[in-house]
PDB file of N, CA and C in Angstrom:
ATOM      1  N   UNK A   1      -4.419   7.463 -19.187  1.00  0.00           N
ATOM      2  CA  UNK A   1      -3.726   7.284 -17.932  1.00  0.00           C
ATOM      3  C   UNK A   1      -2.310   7.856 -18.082  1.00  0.00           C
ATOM      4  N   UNK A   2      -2.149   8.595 -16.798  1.00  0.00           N
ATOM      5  CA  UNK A   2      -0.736   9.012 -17.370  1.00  0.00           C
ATOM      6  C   UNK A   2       0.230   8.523 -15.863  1.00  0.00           C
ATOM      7  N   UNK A   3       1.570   8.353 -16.628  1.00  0.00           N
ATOM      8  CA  UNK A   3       2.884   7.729 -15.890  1.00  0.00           C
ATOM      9  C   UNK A   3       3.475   8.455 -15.360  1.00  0.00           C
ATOM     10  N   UNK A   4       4.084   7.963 -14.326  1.00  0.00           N
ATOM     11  CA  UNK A   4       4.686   9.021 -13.475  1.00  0.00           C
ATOM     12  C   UNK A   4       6.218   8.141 -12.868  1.00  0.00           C
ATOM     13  N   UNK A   5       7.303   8.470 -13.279  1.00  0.00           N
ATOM     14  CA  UNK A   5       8.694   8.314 -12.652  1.00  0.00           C
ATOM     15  C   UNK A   5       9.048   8.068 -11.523  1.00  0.00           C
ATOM     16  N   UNK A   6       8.683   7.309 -10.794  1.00  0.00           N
ATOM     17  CA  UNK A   6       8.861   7.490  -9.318  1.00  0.00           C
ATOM     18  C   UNK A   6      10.325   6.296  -8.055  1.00  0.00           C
ATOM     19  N   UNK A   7      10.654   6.946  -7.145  1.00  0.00           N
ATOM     20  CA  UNK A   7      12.128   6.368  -6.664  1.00  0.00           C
ATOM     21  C   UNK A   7      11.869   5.374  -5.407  1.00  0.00           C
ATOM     22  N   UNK A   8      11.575   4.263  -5.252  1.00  0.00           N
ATOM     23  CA  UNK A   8      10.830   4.293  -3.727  1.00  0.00           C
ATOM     24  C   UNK A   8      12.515   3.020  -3.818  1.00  0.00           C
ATOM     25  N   UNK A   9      13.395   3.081  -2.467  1.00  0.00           N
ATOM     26  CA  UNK A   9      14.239   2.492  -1.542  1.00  0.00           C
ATOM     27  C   UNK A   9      15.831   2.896  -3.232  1.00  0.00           C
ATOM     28  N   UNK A  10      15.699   3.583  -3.445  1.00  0.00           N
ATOM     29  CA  UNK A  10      16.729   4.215  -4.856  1.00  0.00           C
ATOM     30  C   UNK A  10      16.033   3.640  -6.122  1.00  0.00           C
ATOM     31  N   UNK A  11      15.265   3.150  -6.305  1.00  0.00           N
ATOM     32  CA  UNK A  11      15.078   2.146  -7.824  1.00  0.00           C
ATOM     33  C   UNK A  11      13.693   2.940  -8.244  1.00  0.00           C
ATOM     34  N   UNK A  12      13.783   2.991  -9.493  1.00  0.00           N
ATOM     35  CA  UNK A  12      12.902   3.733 -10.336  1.00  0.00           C
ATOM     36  C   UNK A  12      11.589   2.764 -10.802  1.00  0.00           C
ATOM     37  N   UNK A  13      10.406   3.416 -10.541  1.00  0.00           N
ATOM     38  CA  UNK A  13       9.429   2.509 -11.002  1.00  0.00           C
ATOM     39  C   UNK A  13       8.927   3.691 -12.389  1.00  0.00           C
ATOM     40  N   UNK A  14       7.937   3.349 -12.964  1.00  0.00           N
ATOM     41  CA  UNK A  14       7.342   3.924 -14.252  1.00  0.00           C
ATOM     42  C   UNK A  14       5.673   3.467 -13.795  1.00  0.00           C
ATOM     43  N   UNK A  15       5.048   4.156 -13.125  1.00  0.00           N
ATOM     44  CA  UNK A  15       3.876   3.964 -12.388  1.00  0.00           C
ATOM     45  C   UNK A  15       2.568   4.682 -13.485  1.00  0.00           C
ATOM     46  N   UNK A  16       1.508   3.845 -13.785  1.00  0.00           N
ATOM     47  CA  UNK A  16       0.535   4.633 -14.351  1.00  0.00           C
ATOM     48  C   UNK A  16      -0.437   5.223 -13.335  1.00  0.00           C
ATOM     49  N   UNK A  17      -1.118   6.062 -13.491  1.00  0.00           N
ATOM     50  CA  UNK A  17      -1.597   6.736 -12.181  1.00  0.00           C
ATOM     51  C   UNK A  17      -2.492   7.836 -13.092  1.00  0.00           C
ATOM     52  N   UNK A  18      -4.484   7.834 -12.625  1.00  0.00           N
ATOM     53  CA  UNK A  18      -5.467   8.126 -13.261  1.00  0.00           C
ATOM     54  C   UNK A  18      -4.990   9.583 -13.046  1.00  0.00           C
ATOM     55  N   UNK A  19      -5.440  10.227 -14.275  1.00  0.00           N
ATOM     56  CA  UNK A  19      -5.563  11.530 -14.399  1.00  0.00           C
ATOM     57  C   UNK A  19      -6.321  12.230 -13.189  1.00  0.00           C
ATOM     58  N   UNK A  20      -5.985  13.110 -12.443  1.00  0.00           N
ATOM     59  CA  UNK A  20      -5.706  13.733 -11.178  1.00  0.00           C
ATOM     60  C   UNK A  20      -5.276  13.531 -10.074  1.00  0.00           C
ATOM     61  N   UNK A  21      -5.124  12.377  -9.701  1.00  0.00           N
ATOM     62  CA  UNK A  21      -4.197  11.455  -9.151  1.00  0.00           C
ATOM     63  C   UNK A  21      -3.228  11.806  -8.307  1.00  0.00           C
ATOM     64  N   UNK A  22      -2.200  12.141  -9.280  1.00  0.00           N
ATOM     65  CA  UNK A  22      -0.772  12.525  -8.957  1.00  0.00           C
ATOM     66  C   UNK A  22      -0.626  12.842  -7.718  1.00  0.00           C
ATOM     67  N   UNK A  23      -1.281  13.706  -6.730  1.00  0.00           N
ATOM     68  CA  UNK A  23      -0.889  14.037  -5.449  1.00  0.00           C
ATOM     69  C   UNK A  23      -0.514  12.571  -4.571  1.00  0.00           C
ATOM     70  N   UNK A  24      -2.139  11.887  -5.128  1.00  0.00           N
ATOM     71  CA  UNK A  24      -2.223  10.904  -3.679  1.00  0.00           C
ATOM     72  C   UNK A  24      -1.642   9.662  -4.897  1.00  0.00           C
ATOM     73  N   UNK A  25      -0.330   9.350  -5.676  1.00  0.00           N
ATOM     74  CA  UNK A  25       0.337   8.569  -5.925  1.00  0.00           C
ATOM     75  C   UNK A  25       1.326   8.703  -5.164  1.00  0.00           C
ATOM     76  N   UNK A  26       1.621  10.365  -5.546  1.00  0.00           N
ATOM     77  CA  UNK A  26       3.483  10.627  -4.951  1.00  0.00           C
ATOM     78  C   UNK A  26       3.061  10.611  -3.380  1.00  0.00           C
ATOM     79  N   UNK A  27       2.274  10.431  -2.365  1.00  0.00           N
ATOM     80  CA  UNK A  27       1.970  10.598  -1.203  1.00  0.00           C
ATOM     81  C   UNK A  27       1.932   8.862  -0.576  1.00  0.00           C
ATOM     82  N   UNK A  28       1.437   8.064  -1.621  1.00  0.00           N
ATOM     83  CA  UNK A  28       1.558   6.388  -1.530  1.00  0.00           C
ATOM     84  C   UNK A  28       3.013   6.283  -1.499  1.00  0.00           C
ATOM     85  N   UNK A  29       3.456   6.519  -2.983  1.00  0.00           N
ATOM     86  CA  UNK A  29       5.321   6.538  -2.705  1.00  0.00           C
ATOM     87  C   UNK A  29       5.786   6.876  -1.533  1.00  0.00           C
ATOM     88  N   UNK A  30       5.813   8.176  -1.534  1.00  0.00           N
ATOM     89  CA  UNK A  30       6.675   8.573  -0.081  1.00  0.00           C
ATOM     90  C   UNK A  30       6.167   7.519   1.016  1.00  0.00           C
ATOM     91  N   UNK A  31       5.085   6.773   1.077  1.00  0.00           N
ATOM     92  CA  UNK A  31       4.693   6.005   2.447  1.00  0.00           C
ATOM     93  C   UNK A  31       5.462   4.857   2.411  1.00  0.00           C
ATOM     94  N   UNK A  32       5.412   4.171   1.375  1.00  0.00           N
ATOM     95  CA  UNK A  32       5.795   3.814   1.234  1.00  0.00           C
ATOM     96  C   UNK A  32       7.339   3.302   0.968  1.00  0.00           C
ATOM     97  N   UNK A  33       8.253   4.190   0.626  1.00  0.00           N
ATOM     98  CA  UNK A  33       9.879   4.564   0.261  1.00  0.00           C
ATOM     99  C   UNK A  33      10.542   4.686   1.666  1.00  0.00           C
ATOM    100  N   UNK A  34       9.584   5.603   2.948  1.00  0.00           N
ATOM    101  CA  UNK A  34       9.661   5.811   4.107  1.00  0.00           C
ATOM    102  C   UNK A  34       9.664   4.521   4.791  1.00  0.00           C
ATOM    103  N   UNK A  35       8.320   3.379   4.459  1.00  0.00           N
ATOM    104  CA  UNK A  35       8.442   2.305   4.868  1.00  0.00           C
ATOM    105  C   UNK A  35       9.639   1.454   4.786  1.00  0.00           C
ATOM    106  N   UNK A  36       9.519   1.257   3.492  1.00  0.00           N
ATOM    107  CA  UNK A  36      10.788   0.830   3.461  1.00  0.00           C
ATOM    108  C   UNK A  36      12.417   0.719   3.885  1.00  0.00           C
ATOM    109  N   UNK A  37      12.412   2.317   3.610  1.00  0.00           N
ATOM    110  CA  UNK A  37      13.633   2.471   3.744  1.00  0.00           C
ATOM    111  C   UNK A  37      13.991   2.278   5.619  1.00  0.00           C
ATOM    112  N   UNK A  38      13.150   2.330   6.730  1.00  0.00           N
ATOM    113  CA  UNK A  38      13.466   2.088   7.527  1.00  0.00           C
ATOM    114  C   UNK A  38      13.491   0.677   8.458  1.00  0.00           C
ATOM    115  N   UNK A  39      12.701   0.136   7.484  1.00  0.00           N
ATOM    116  CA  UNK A  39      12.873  -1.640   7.744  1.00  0.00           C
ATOM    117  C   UNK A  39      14.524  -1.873   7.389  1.00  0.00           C
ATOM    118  N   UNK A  40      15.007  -1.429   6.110  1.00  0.00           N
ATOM    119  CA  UNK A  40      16.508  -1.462   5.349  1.00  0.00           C
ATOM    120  C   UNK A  40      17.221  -0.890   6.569  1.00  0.00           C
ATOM    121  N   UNK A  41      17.290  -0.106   6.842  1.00  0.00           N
ATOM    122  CA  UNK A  41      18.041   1.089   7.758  1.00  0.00           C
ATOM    123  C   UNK A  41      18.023   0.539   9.218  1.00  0.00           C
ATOM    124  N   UNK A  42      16.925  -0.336   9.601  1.00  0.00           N
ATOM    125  CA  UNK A  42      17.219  -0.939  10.824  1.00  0.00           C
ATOM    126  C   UNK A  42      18.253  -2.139  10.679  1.00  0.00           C
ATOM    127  N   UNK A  43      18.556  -2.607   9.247  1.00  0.00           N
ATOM    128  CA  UNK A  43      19.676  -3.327   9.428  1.00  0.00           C
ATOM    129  C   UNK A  43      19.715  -5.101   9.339  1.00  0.00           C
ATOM    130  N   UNK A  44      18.359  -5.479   9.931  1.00  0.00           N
ATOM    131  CA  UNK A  44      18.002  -6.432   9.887  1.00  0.00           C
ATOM    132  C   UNK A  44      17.608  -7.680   8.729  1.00  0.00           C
ATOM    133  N   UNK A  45      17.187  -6.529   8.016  1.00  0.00           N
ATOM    134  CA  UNK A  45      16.736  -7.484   6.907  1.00  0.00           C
ATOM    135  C   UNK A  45      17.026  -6.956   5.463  1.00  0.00           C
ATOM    136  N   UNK A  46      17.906  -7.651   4.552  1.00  0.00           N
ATOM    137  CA  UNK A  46      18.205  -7.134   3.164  1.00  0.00           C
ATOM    138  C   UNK A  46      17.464  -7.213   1.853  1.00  0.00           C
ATOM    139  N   UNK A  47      16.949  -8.792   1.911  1.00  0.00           N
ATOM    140  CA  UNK A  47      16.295  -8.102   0.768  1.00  0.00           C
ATOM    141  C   UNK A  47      14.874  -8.128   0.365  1.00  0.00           C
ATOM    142  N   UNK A  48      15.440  -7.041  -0.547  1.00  0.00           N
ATOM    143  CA  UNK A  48      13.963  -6.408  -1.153  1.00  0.00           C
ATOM    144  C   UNK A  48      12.413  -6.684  -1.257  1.00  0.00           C
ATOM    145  N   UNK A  49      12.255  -8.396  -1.618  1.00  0.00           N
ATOM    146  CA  UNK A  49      11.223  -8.440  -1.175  1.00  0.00           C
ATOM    147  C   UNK A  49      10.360  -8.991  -0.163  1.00  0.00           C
ATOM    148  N   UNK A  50      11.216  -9.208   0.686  1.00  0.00           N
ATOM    149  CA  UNK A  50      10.960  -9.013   2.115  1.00  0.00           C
ATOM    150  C   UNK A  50      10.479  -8.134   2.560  1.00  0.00           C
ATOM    151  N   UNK A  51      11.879  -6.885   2.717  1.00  0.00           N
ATOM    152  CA  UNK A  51      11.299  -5.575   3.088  1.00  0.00           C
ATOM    153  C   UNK A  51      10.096  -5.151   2.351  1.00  0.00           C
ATOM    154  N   UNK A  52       9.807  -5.623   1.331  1.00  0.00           N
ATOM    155  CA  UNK A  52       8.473  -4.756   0.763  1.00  0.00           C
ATOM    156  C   UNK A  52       7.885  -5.770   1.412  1.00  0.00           C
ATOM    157  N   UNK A  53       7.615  -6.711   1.408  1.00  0.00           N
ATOM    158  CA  UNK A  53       6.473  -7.555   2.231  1.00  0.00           C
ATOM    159  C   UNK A  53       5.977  -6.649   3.510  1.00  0.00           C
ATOM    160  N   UNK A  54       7.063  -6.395   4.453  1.00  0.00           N
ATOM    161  CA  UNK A  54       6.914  -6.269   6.049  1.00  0.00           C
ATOM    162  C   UNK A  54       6.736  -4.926   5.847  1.00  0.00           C
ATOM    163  N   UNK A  55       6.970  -4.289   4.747  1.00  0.00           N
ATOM    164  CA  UNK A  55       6.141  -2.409   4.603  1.00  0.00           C
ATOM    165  C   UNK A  55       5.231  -2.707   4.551  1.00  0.00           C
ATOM    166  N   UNK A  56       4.779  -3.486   3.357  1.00  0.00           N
ATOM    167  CA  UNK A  56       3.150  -3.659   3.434  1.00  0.00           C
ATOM    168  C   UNK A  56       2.176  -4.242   4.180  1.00  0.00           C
ATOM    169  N   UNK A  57       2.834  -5.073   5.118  1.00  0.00           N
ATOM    170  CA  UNK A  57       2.035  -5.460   6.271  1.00  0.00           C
ATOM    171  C   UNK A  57       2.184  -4.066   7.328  1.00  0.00           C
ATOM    172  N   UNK A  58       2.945  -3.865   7.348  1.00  0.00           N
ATOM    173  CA  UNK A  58       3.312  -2.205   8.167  1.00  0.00           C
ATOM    174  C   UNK A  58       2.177  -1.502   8.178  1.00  0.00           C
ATOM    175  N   UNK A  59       2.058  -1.176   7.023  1.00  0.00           N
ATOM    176  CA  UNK A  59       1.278   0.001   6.248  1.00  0.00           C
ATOM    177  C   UNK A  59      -0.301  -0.950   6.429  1.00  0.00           C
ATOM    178  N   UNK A  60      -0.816  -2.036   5.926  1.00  0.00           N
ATOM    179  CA  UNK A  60      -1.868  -2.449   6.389  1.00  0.00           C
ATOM    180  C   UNK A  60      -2.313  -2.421   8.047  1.00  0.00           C
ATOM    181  N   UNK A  61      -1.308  -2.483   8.576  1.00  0.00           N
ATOM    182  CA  UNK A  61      -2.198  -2.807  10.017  1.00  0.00           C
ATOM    183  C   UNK A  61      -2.288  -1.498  10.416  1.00  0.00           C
ATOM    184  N   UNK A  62      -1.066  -0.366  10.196  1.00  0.00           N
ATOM    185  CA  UNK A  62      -1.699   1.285   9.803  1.00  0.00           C
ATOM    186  C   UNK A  62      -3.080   1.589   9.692  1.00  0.00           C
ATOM    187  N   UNK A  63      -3.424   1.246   8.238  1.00  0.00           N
ATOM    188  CA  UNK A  63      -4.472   0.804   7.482  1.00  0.00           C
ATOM    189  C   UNK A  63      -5.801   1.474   8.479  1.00  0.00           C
ATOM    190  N   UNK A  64      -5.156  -0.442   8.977  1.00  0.00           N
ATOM    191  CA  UNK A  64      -6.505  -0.955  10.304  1.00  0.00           C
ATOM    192  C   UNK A  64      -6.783  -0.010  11.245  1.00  0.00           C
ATOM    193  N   UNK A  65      -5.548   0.353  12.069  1.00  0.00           N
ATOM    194  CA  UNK A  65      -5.697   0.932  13.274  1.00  0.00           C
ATOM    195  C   UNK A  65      -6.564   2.325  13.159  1.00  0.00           C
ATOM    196  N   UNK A  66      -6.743   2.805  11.374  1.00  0.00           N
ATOM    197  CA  UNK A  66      -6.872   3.833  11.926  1.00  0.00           C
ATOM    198  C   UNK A  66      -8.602   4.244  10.696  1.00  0.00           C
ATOM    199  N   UNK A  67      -8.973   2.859  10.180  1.00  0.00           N
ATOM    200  CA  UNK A  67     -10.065   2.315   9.925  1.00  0.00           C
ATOM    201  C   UNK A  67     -10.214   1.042  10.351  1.00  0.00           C
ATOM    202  N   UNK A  68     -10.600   0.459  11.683  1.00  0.00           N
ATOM    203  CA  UNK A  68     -10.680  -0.661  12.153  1.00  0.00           C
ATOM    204  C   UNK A  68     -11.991  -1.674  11.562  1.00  0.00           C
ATOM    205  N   UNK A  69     -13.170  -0.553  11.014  1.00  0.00           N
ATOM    206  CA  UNK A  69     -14.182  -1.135  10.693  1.00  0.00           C
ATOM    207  C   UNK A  69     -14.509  -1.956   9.301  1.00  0.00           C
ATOM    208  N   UNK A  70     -12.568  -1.189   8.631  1.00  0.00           N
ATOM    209  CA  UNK A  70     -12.545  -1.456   7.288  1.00  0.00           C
ATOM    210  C   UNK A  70     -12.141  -3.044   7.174  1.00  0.00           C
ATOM    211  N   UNK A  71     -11.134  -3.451   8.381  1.00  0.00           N
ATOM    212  CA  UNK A  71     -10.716  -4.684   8.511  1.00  0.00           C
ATOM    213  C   UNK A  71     -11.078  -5.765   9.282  1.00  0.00           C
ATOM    214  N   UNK A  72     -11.966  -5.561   9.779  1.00  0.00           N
ATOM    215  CA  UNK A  72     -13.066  -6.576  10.785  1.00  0.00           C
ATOM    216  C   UNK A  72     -13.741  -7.194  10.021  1.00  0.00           C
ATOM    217  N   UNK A  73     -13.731  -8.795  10.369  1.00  0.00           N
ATOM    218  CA  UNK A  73     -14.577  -9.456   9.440  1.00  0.00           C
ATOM    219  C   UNK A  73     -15.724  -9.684  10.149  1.00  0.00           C
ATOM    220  N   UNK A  74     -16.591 -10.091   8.856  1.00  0.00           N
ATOM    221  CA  UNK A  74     -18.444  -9.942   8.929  1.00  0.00           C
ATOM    222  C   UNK A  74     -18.224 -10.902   9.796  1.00  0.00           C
ATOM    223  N   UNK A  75     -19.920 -10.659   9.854  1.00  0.00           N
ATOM    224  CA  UNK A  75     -20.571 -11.081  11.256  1.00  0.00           C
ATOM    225  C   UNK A  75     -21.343 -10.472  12.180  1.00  0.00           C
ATOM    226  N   UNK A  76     -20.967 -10.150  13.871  1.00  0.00           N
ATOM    227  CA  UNK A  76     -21.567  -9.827  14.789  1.00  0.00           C
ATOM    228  C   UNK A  76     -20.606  -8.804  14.477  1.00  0.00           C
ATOM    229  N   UNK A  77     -19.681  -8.864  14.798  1.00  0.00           N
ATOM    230  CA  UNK A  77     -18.540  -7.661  14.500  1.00  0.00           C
ATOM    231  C   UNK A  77     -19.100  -6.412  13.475  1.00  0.00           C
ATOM    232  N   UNK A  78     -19.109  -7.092  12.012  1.00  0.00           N
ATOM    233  CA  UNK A  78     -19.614  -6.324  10.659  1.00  0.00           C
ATOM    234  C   UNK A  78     -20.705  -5.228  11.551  1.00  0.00           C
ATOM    235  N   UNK A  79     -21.974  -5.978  12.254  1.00  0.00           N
ATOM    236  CA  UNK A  79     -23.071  -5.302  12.788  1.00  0.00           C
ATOM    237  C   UNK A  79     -22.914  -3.822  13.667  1.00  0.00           C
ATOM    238  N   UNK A  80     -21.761  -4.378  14.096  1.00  0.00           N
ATOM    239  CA  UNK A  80     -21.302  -3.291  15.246  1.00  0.00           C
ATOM    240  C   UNK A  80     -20.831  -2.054  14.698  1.00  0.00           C
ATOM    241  N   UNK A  81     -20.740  -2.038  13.149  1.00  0.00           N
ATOM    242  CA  UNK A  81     -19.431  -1.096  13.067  1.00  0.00           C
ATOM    243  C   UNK A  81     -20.218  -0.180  12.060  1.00  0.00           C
ATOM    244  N   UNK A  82     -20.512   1.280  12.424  1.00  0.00           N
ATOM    245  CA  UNK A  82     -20.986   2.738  11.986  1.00  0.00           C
ATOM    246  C   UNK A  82     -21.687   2.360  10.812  1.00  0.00           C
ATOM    247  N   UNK A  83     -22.601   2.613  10.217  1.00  0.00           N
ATOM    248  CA  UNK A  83     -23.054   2.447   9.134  1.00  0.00           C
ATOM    249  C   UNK A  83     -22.526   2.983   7.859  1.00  0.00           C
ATOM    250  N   UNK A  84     -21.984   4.343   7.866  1.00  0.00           N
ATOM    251  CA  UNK A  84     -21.196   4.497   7.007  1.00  0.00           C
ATOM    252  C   UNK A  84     -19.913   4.096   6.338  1.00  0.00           C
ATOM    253  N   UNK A  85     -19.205   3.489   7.131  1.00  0.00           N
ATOM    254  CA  UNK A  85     -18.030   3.228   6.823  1.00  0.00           C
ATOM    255  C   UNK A  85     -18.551   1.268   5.987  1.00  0.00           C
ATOM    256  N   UNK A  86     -19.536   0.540   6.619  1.00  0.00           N
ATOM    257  CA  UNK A  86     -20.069  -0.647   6.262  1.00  0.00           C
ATOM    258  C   UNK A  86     -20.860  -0.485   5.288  1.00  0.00           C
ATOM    259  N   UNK A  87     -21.114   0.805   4.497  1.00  0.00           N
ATOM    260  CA  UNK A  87     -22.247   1.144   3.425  1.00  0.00           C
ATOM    261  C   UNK A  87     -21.245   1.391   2.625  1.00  0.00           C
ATOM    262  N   UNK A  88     -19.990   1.372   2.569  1.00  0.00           N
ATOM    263  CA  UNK A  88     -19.166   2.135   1.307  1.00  0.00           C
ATOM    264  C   UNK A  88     -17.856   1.279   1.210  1.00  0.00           C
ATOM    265  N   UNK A  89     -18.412   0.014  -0.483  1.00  0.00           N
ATOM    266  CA  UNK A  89     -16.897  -0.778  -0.422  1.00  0.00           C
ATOM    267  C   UNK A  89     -16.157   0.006  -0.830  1.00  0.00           C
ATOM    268  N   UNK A  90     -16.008   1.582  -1.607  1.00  0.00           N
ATOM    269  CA  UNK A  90     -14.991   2.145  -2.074  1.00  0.00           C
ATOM    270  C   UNK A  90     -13.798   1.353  -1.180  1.00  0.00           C
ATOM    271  N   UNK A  91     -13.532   1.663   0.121  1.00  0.00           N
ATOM    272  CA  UNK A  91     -12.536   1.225   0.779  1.00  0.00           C
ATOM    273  C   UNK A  91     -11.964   0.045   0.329  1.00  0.00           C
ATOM    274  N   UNK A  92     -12.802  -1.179   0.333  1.00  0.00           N
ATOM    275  CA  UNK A  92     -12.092  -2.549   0.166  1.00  0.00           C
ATOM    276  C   UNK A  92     -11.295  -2.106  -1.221  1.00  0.00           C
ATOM    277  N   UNK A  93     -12.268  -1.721  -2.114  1.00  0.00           N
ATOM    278  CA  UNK A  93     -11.592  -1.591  -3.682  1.00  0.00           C
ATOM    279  C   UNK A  93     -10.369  -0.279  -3.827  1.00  0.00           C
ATOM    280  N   UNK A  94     -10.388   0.423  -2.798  1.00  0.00           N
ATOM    281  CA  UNK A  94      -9.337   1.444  -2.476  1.00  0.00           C
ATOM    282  C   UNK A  94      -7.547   0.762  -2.513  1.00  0.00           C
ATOM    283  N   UNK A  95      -7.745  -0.026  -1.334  1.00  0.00           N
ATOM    284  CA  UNK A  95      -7.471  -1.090  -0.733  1.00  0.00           C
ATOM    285  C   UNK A  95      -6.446  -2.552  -1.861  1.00  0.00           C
ATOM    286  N   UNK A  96      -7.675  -2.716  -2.651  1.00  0.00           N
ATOM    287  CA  UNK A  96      -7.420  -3.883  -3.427  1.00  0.00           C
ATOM    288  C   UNK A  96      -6.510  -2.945  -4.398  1.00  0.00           C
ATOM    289  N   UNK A  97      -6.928  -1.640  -4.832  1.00  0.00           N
ATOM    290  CA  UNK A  97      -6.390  -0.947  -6.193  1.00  0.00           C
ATOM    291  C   UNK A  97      -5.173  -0.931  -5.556  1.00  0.00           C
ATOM    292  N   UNK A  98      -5.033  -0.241  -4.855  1.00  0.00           N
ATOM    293  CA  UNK A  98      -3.394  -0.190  -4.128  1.00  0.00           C
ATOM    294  C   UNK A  98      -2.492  -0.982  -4.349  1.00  0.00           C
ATOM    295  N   UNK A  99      -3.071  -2.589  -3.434  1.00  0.00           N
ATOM    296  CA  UNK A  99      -2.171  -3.675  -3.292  1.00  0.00           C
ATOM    297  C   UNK A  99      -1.610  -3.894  -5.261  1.00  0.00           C
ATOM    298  N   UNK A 100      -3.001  -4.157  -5.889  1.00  0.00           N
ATOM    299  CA  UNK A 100      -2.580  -4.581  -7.265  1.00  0.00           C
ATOM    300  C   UNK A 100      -1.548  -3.640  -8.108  1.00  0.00           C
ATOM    301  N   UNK A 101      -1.508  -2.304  -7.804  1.00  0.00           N
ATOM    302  CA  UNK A 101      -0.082  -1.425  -8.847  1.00  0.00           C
ATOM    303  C   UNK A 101       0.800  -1.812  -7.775  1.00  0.00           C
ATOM    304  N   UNK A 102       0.982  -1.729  -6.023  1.00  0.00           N
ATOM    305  CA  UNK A 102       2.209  -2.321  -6.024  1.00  0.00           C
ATOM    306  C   UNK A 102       2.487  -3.689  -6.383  1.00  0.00           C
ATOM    307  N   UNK A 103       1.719  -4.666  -6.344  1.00  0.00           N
ATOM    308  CA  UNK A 103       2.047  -5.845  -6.907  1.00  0.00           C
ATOM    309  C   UNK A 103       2.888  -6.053  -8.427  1.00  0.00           C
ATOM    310  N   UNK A 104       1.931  -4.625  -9.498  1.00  0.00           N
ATOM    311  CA  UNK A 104       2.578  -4.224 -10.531  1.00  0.00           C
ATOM    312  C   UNK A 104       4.117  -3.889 -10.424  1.00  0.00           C
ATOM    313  N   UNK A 105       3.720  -2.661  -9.619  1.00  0.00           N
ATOM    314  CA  UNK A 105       5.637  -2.056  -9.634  1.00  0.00           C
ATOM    315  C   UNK A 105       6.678  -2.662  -9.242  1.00  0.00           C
ATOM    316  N   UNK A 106       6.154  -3.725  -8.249  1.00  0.00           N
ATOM    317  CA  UNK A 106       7.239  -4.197  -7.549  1.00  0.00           C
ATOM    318  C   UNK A 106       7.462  -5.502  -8.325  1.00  0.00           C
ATOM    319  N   UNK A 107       6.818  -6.570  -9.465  1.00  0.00           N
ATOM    320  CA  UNK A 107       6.845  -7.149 -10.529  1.00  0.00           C
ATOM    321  C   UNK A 107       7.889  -6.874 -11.426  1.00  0.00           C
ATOM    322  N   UNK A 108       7.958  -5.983 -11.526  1.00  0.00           N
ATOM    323  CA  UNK A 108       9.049  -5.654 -12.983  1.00  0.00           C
ATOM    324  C   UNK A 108      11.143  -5.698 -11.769  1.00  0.00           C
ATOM    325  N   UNK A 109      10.774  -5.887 -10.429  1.00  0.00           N
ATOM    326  CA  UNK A 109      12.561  -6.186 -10.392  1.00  0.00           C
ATOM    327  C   UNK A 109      12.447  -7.440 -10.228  1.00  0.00           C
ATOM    328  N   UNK A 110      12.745  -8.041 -10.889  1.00  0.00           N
ATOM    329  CA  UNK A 110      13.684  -9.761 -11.685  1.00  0.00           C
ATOM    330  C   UNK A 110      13.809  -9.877 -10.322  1.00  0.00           C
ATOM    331  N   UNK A 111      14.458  -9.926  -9.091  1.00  0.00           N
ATOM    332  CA  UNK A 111      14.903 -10.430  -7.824  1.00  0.00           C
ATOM    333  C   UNK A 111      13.580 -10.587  -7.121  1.00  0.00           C
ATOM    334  N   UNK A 112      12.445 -10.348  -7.408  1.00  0.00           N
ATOM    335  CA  UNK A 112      11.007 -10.546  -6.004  1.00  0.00           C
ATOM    336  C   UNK A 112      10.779 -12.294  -6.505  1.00  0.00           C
ATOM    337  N   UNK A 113      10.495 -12.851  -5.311  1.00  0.00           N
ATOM    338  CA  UNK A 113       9.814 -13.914  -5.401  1.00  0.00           C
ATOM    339  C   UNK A 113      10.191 -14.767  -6.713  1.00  0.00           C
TER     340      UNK A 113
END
């Protein structure tokens, strides 16, 4: 696995990230750094892990809006929704992999939670 240096709201993370990767890490960052930084920039709210909270709810309901079938819970609902997208947990575990390295990166500043 190889590491990659990365800046998201000025602060440096040390991110491991699978060999070929790299595009769609530095492409999470930037969504993330972007998120951020404009929750900060609206002024409202200072700190840090807050704003990362309300990016990542940001960025989830994103997520949703633009895989709705990924976030609908089972049921009558589950039934309704394309077969392909309900045949393939890649997503949930897409999803879960995500949340868990930021949970990682954002772990190592002493000030979260």
């Amino acid at each position: 696995m190889k590491q990659l240096e990365v800046q998201i709201m000025g602060q440096s993370y040390l991110l491991g990230c699978p060999a070929g990767g790299e595009s769609r890490l530095l492409d999470a960052v930037e969504r993330v750094d972007t998120a951020m930084c404009k929750i900060r920039d609206a002024g409202k709210v200072r700190a840090r892990d807050r704003i990362a909270v309300l990016a990542a709810l940001n960025l989830a309901f994103d997520l949703a809006d633009k895989a709705p079938s990924v976030a609908a819970p089972a049921g009558a609902e589950a039934a309704a929704q394309p077969k392909a997208v309900a045949d393939e947990p890649e997503h949930s575990a897409e999803l879960a992999y995500l949340l868990t390295r930021l949970d990682d990166a954002l772990s190592e500043d002493g000030r979260l939670l």
